[in-house]
PDB file of N, CA and C in Angstrom:
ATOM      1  N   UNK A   1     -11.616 -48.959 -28.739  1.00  0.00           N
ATOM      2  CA  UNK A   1     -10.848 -47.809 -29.173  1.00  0.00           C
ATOM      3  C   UNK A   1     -10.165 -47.174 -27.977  1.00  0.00           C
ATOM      4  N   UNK A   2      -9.174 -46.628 -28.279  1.00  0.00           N
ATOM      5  CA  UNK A   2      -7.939 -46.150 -27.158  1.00  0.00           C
ATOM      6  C   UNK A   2      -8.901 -44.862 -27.097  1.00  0.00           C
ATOM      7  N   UNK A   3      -8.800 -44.427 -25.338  1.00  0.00           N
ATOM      8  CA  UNK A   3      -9.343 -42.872 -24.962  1.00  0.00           C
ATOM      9  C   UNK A   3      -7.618 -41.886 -25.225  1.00  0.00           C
ATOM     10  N   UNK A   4      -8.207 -41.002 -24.883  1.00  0.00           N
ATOM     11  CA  UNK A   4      -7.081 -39.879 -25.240  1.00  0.00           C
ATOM     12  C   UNK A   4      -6.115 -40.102 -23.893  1.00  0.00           C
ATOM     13  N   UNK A   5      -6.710 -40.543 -22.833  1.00  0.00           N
ATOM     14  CA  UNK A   5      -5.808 -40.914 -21.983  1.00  0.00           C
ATOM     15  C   UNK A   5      -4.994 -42.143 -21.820  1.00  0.00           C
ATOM     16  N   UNK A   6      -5.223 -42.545 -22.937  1.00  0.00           N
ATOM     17  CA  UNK A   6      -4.414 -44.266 -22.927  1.00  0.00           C
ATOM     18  C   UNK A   6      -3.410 -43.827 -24.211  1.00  0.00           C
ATOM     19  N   UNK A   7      -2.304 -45.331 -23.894  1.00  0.00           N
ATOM     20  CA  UNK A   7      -1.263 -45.451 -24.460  1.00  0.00           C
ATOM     21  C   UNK A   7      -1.312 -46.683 -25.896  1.00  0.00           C
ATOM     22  N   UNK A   8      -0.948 -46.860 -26.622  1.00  0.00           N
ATOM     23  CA  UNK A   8      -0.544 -47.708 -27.134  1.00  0.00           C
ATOM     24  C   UNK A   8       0.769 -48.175 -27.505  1.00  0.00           C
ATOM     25  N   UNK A   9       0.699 -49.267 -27.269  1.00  0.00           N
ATOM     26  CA  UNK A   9       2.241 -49.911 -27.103  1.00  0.00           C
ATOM     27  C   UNK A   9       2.455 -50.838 -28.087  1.00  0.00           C
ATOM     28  N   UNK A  10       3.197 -50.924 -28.912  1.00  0.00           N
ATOM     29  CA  UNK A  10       4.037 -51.856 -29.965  1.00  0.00           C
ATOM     30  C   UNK A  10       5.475 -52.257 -29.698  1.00  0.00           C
ATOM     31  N   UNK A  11       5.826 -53.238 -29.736  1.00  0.00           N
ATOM     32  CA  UNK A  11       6.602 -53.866 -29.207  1.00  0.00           C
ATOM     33  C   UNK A  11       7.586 -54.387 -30.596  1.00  0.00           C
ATOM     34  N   UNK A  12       8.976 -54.411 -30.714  1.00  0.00           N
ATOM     35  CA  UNK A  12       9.790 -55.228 -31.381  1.00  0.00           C
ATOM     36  C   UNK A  12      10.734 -56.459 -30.786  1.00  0.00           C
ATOM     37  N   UNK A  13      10.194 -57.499 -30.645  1.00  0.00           N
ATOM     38  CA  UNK A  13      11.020 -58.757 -30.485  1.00  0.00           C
ATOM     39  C   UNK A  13      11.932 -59.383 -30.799  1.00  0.00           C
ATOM     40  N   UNK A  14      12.971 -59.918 -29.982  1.00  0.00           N
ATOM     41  CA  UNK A  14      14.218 -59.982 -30.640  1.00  0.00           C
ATOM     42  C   UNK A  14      14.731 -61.166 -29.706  1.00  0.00           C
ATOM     43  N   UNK A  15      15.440 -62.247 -29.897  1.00  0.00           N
ATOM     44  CA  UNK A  15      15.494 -63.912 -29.726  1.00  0.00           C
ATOM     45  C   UNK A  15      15.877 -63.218 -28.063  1.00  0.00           C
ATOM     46  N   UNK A  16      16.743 -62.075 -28.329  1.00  0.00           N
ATOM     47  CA  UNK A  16      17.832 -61.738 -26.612  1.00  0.00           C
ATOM     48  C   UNK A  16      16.829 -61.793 -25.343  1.00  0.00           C
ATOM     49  N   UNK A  17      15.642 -61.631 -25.740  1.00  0.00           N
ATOM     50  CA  UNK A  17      14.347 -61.921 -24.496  1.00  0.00           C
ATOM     51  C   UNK A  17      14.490 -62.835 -23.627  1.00  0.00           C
ATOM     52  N   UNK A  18      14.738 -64.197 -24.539  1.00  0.00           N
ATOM     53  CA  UNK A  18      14.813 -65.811 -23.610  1.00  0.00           C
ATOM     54  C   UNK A  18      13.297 -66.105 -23.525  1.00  0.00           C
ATOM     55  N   UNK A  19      12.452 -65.554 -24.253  1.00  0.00           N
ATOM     56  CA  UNK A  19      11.517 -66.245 -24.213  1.00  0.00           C
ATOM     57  C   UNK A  19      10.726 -67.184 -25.634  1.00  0.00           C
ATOM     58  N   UNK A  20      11.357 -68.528 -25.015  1.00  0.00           N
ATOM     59  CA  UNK A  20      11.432 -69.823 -25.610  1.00  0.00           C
ATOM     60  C   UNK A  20      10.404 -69.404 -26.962  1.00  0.00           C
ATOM     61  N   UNK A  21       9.520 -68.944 -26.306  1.00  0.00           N
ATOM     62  CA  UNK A  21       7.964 -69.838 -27.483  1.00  0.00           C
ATOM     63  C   UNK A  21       7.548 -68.566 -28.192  1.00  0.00           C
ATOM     64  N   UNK A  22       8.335 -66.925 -28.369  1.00  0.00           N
ATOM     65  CA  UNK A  22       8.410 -66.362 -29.711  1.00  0.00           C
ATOM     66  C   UNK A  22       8.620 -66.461 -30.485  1.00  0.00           C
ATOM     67  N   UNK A  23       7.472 -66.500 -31.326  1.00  0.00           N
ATOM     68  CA  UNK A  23       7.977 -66.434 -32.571  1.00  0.00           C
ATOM     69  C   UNK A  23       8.092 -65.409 -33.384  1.00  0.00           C
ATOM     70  N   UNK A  24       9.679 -65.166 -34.175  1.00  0.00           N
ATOM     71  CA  UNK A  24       9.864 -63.896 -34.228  1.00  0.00           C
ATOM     72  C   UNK A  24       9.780 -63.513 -35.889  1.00  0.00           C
ATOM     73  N   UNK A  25       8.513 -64.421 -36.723  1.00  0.00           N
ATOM     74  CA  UNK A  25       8.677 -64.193 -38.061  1.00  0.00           C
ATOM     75  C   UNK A  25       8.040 -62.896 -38.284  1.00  0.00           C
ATOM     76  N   UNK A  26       7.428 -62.129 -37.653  1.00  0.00           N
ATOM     77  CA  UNK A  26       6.546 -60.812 -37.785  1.00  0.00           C
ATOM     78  C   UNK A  26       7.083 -59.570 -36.595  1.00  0.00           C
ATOM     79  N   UNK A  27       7.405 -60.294 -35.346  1.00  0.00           N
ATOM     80  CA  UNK A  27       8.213 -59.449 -34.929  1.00  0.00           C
ATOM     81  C   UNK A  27       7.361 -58.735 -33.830  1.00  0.00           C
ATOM     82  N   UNK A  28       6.153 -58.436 -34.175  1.00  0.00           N
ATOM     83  CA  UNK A  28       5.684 -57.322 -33.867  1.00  0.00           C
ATOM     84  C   UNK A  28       3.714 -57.700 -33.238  1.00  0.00           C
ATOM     85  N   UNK A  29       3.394 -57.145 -32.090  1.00  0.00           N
ATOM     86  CA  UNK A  29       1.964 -57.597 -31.766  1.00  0.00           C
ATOM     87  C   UNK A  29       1.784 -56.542 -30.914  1.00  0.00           C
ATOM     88  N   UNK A  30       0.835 -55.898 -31.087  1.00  0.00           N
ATOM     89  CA  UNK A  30       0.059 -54.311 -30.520  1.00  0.00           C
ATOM     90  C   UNK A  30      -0.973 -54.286 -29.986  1.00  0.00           C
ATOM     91  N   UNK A  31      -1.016 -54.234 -28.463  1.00  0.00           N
ATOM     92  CA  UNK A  31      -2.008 -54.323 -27.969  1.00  0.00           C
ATOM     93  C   UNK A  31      -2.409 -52.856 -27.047  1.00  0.00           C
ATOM     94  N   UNK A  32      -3.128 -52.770 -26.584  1.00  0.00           N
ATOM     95  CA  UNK A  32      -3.695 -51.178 -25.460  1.00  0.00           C
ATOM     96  C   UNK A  32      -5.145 -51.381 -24.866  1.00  0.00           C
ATOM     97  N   UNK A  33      -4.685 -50.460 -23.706  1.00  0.00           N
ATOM     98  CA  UNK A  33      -4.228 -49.729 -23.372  1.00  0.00           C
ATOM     99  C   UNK A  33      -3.015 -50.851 -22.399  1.00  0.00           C
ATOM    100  N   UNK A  34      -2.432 -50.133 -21.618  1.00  0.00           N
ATOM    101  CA  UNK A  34      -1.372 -50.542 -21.055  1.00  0.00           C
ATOM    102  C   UNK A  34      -0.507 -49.390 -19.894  1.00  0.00           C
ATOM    103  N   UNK A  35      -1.131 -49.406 -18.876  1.00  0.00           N
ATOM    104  CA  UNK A  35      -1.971 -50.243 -18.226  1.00  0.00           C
ATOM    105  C   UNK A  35      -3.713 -50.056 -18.398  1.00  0.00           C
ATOM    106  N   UNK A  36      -4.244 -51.109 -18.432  1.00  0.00           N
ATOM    107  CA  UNK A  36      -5.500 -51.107 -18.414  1.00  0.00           C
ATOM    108  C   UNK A  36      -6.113 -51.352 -17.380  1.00  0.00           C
ATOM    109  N   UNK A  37      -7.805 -50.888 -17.428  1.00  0.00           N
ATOM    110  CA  UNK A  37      -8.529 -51.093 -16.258  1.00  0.00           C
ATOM    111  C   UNK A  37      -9.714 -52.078 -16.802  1.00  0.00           C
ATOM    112  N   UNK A  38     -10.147 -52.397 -17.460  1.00  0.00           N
ATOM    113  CA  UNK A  38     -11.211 -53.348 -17.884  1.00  0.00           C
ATOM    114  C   UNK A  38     -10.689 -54.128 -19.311  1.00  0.00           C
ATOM    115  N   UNK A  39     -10.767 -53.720 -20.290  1.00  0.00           N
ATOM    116  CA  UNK A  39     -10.171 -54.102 -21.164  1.00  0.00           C
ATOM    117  C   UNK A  39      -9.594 -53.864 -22.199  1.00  0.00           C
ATOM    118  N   UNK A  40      -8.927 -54.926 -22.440  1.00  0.00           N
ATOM    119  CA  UNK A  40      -7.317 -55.143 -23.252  1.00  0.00           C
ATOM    120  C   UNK A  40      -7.856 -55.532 -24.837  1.00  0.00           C
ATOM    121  N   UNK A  41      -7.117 -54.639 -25.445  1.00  0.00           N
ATOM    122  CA  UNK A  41      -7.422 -54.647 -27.166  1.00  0.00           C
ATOM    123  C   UNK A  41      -6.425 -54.828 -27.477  1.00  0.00           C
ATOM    124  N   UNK A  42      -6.668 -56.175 -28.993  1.00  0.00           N
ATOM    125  CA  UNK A  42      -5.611 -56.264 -29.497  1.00  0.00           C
ATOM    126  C   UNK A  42      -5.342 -55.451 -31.034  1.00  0.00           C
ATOM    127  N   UNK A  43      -4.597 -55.390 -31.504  1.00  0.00           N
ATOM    128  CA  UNK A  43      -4.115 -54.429 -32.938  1.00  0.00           C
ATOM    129  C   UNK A  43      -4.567 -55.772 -33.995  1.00  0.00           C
ATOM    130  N   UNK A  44      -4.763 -57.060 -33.718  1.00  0.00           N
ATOM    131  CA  UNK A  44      -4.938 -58.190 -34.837  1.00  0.00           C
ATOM    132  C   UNK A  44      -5.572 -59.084 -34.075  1.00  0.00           C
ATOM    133  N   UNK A  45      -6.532 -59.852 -34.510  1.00  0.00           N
ATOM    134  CA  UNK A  45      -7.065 -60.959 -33.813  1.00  0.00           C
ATOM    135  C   UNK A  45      -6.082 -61.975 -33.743  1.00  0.00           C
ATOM    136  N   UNK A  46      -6.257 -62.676 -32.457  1.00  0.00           N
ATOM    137  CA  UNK A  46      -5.929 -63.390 -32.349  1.00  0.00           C
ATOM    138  C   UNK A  46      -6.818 -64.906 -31.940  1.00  0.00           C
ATOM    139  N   UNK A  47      -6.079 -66.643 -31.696  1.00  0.00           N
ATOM    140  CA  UNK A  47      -7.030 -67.418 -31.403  1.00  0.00           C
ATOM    141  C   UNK A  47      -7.191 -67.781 -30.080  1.00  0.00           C
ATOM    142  N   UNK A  48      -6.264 -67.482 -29.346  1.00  0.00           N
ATOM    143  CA  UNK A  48      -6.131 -67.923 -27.947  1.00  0.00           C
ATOM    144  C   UNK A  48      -5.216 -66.695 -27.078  1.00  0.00           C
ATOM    145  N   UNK A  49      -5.785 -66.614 -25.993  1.00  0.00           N
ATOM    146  CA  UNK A  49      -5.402 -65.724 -25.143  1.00  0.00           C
ATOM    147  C   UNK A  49      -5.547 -65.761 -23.603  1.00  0.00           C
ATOM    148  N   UNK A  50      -4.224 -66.231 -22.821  1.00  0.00           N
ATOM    149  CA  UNK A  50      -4.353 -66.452 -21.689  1.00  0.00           C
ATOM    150  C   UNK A  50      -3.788 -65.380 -20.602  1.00  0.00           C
ATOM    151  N   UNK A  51      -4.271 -65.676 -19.696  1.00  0.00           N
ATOM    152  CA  UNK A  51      -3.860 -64.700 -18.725  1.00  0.00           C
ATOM    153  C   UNK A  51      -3.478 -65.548 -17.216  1.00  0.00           C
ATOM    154  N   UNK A  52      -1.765 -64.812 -17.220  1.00  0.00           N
ATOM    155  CA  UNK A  52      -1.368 -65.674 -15.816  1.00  0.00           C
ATOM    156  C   UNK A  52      -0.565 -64.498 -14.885  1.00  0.00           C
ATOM    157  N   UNK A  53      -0.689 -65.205 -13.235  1.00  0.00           N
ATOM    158  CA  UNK A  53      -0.094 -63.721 -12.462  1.00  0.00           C
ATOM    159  C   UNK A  53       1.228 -64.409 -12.449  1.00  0.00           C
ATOM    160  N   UNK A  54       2.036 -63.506 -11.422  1.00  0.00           N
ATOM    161  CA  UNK A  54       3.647 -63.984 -11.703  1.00  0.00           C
ATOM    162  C   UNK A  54       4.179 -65.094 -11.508  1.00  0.00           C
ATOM    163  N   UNK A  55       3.325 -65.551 -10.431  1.00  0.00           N
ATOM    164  CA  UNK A  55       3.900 -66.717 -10.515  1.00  0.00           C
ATOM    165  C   UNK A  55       3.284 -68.418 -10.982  1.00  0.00           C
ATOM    166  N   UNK A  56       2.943 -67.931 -12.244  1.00  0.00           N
ATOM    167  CA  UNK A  56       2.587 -68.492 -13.421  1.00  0.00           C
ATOM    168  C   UNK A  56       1.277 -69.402 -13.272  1.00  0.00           C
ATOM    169  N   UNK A  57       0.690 -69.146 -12.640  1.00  0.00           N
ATOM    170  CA  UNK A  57      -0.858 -69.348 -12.429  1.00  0.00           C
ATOM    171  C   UNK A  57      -1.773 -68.912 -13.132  1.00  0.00           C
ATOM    172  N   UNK A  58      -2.562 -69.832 -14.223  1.00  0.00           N
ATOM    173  CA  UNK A  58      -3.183 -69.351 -15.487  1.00  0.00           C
ATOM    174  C   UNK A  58      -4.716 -69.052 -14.675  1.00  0.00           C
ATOM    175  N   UNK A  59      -4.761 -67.709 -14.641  1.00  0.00           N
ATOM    176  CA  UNK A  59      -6.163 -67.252 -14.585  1.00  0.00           C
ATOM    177  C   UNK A  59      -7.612 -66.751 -15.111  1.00  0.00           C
ATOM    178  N   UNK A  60      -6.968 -66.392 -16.316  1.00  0.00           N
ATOM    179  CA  UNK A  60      -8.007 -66.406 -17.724  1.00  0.00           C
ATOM    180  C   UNK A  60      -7.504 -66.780 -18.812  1.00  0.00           C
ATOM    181  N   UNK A  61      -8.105 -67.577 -19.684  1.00  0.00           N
ATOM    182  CA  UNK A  61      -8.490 -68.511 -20.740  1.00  0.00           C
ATOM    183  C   UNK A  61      -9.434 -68.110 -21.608  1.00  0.00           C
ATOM    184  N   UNK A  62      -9.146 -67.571 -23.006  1.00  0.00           N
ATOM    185  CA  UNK A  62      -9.723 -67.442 -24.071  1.00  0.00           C
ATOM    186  C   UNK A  62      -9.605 -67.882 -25.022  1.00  0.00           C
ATOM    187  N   UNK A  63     -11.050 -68.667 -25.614  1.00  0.00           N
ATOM    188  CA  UNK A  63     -10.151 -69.224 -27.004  1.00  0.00           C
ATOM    189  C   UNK A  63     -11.557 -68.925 -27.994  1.00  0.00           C
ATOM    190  N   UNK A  64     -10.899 -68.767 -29.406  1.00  0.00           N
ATOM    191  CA  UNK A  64     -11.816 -68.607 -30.536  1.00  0.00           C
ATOM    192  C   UNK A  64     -11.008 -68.403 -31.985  1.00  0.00           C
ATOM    193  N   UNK A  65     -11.939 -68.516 -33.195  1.00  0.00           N
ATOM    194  CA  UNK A  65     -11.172 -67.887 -34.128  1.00  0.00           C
ATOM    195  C   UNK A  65     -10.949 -66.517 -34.557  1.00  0.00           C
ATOM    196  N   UNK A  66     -11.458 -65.423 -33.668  1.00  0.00           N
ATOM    197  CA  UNK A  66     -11.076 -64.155 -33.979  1.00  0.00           C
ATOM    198  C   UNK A  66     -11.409 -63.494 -32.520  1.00  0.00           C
ATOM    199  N   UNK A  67     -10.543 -63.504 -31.786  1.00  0.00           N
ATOM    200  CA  UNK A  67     -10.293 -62.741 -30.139  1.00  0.00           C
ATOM    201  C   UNK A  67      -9.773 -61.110 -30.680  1.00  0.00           C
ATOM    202  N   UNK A  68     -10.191 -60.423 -30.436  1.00  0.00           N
ATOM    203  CA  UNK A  68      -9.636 -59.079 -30.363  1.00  0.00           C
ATOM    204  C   UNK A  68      -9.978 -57.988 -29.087  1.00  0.00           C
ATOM    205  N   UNK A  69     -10.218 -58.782 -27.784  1.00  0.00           N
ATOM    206  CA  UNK A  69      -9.856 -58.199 -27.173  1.00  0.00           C
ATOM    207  C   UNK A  69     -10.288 -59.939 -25.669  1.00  0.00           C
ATOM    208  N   UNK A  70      -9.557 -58.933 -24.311  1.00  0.00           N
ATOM    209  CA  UNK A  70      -9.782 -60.224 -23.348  1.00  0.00           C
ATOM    210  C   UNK A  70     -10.242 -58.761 -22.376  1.00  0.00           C
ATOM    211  N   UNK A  71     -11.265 -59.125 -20.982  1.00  0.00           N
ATOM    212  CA  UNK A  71     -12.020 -58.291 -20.147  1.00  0.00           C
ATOM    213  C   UNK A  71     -11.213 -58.573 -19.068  1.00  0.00           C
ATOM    214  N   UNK A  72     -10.683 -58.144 -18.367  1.00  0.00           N
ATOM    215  CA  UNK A  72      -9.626 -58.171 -17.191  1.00  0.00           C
ATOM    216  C   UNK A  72     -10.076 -57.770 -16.016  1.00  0.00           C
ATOM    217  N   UNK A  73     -11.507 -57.070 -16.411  1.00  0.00           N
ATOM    218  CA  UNK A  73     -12.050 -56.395 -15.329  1.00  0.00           C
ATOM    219  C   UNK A  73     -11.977 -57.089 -14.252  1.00  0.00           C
ATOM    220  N   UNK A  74     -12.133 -58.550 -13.843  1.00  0.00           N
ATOM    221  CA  UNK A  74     -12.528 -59.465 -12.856  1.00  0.00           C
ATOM    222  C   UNK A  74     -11.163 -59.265 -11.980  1.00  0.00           C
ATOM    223  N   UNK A  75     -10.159 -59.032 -12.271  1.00  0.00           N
ATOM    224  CA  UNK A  75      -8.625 -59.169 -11.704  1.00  0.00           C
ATOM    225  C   UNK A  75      -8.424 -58.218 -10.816  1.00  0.00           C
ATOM    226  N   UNK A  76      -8.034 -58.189  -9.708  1.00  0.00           N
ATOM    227  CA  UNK A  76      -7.418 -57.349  -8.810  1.00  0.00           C
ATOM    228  C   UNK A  76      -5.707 -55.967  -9.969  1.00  0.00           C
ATOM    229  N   UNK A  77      -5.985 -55.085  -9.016  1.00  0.00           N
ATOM    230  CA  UNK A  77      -4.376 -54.769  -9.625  1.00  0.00           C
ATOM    231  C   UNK A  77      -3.632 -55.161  -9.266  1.00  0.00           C
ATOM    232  N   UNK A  78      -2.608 -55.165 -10.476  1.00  0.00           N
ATOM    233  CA  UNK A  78      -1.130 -55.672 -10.476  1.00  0.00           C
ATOM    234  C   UNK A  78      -0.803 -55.639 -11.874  1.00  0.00           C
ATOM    235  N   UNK A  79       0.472 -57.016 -11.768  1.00  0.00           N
ATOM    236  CA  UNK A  79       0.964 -56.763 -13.077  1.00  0.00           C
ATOM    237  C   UNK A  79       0.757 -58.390 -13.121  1.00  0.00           C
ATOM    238  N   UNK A  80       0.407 -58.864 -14.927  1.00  0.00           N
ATOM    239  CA  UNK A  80       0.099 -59.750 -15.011  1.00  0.00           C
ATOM    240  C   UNK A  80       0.605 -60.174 -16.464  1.00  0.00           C
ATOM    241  N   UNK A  81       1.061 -61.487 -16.694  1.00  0.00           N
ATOM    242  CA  UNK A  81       1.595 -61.799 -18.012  1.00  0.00           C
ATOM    243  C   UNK A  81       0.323 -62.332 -19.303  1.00  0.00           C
ATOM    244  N   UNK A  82       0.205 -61.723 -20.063  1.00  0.00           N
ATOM    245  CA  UNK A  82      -0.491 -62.560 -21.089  1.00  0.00           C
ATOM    246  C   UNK A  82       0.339 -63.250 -22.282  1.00  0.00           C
ATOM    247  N   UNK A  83      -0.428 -64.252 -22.733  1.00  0.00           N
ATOM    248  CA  UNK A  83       0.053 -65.014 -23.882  1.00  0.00           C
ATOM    249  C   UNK A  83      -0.975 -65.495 -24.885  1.00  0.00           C
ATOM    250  N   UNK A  84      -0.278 -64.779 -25.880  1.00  0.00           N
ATOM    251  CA  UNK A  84      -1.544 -64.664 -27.093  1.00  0.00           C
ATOM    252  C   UNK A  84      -0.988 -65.827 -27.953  1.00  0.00           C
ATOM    253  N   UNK A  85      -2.164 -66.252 -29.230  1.00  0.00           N
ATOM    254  CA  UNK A  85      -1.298 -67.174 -29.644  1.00  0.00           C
ATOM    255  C   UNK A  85      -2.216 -67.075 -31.305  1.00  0.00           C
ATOM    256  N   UNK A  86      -1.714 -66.430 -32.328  1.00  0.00           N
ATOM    257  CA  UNK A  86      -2.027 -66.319 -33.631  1.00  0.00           C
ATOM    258  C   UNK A  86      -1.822 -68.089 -34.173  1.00  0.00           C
ATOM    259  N   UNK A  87      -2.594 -68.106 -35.553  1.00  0.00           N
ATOM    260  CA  UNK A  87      -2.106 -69.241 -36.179  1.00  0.00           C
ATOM    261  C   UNK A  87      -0.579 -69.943 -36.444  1.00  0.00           C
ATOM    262  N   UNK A  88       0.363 -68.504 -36.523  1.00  0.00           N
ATOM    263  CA  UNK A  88       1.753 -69.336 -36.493  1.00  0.00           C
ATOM    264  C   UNK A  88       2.667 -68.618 -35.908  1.00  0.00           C
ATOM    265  N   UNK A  89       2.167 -67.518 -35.084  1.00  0.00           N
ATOM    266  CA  UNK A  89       2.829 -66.817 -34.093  1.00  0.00           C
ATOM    267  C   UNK A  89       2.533 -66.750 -32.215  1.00  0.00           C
ATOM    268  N   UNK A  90       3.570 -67.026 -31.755  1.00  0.00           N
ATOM    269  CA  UNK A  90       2.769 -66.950 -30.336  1.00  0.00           C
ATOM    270  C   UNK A  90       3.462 -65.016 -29.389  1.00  0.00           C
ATOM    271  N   UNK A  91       3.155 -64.658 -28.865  1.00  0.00           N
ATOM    272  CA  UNK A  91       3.862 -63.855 -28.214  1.00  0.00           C
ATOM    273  C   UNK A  91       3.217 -63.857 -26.177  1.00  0.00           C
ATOM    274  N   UNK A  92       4.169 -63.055 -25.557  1.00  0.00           N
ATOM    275  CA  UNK A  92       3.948 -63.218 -24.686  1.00  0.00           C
ATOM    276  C   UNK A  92       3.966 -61.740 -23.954  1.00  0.00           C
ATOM    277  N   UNK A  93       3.630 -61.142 -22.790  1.00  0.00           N
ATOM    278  CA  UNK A  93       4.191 -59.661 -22.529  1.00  0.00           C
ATOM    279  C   UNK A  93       3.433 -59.385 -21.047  1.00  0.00           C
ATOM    280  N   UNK A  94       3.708 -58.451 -20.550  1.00  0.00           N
ATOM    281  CA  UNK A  94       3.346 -57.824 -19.458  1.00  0.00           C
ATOM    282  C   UNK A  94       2.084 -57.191 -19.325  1.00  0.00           C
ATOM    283  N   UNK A  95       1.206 -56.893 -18.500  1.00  0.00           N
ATOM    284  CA  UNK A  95       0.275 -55.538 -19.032  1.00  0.00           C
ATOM    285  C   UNK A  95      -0.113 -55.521 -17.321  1.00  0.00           C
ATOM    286  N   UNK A  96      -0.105 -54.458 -16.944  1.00  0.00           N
ATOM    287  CA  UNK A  96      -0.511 -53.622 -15.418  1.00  0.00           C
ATOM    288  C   UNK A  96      -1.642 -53.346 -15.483  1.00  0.00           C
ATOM    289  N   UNK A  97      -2.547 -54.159 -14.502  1.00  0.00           N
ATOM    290  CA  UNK A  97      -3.932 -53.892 -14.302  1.00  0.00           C
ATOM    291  C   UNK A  97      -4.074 -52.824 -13.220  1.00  0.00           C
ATOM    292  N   UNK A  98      -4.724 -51.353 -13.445  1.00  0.00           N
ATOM    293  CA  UNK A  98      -4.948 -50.342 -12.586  1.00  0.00           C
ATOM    294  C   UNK A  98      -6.337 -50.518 -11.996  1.00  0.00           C
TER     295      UNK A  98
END
């Protein structure tokens, strides 16, 4: 659950991104806090959930049939890309580890 000091962020996707492997039949994937310090919740489970730094080095790896959240705690700060991946949706996004 989000503290009163966190954000939640929802996002609308749209092809103009350039990123290849959205899929944009729902549009929409909600995750928080953002930035986070331990861990990252998602708004829907998902089955797979990776985590890579910028320059695309996969550093955490989650997989199951109902992920609803990944522990980030282990990560230094920065900013880091995740990529979630539903049964017929994938999305991808930013999230700033404090």
């Amino acid at each position: 659950q989000p503290s009163d000091d966190s954000l939640m962020w929802t996002f609308k996707l749209s092809k103009s991104l350039g990123l290849e492997d959205i899929d944009t039949a729902t549009n929409r994937f909600v995750y928080y806090p953002n930035p986070v310090r331990d861990i990252l919740y998602f708004g829907e489970s998902v089955e797979t959930a990776e985590v890579y730094d910028l320059n695309g080095r996969k550093l955490l790896d989650k997989k199951g049939k109902s992920i609803n959240s990944i522990d980030l705690s282990a990560l230094p700060q920065g900013v880091y890309t995740l990529k979630v991946t539903q049964t017929n949706n994938k999305y991808r996004f930013k999230v700033i580890k404090k």
